[in-house]
Protein backbone atom coordinates (compact mmCIF):
# COMPACT_ATOMS: atom_id res chain seq x y z
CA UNK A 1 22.77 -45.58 -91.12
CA UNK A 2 20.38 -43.91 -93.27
CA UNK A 3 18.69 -40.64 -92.07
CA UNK A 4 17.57 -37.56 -94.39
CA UNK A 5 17.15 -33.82 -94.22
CA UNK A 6 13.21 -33.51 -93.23
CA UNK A 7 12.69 -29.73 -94.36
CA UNK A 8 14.49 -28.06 -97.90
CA UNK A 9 13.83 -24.40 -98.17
CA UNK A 10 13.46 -22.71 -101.10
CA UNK A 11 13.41 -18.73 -101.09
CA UNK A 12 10.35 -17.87 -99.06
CA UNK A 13 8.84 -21.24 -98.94
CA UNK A 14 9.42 -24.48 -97.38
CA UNK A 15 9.09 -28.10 -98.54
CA UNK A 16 8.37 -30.69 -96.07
CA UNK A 17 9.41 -34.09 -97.02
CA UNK A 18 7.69 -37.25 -94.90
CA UNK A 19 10.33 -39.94 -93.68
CA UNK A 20 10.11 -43.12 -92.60
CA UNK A 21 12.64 -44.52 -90.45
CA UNK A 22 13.54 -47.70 -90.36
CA UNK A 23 12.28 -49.96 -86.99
CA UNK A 24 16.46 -50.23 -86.29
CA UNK A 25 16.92 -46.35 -87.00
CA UNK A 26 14.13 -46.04 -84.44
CA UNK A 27 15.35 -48.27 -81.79
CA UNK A 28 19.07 -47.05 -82.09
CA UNK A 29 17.88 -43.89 -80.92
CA UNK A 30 15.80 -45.03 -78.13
CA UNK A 31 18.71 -47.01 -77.05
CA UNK A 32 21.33 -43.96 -77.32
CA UNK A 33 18.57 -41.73 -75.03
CA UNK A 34 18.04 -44.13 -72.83
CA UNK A 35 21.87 -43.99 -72.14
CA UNK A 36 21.88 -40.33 -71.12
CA UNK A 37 21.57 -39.26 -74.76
CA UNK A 38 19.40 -35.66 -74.91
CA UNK A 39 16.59 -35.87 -77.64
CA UNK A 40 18.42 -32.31 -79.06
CA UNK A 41 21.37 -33.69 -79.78
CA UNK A 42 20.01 -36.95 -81.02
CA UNK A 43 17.84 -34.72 -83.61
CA UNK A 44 21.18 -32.37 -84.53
CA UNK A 45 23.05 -35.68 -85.44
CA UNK A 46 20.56 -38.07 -87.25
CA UNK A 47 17.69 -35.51 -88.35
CA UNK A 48 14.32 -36.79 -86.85
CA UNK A 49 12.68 -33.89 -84.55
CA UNK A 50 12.84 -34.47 -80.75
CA UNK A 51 9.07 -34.74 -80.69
CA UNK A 52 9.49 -37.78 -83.19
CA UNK A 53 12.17 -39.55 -80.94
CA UNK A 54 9.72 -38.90 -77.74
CA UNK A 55 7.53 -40.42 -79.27
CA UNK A 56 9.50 -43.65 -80.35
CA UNK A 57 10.55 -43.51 -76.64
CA UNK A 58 7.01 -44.09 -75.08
């Protein structure tokens, strides 16, 4: 499954990288909330943001 680290911090600054997930990466995750999944722990373990994954859900 292929997921990346979205932020990389660098002494006082951050670097925000834009990912694209893959339509599969995207409905795995739906599917894995939808089965009593939270969105938190869904973000910890594959790295999109819960806001992301929300908004996959709708």
């Amino acid at each position: 499954m292929d997921y990346f680290i979205q932020s990389v911090k660098l002494k006082y600054r951050s670097i925000f990288i834009s990912i694209r997930y893959s339509q599969d990466v995207k409905d795995l995750l739906v599917k894995l909330h939808q089965e009593v999944r939270s969105l938190k722990s869904l973000a910890e373990e594959f790295g999109p943001s819960k806001d992301s994954i929300a908004i996959w859900f709708k």
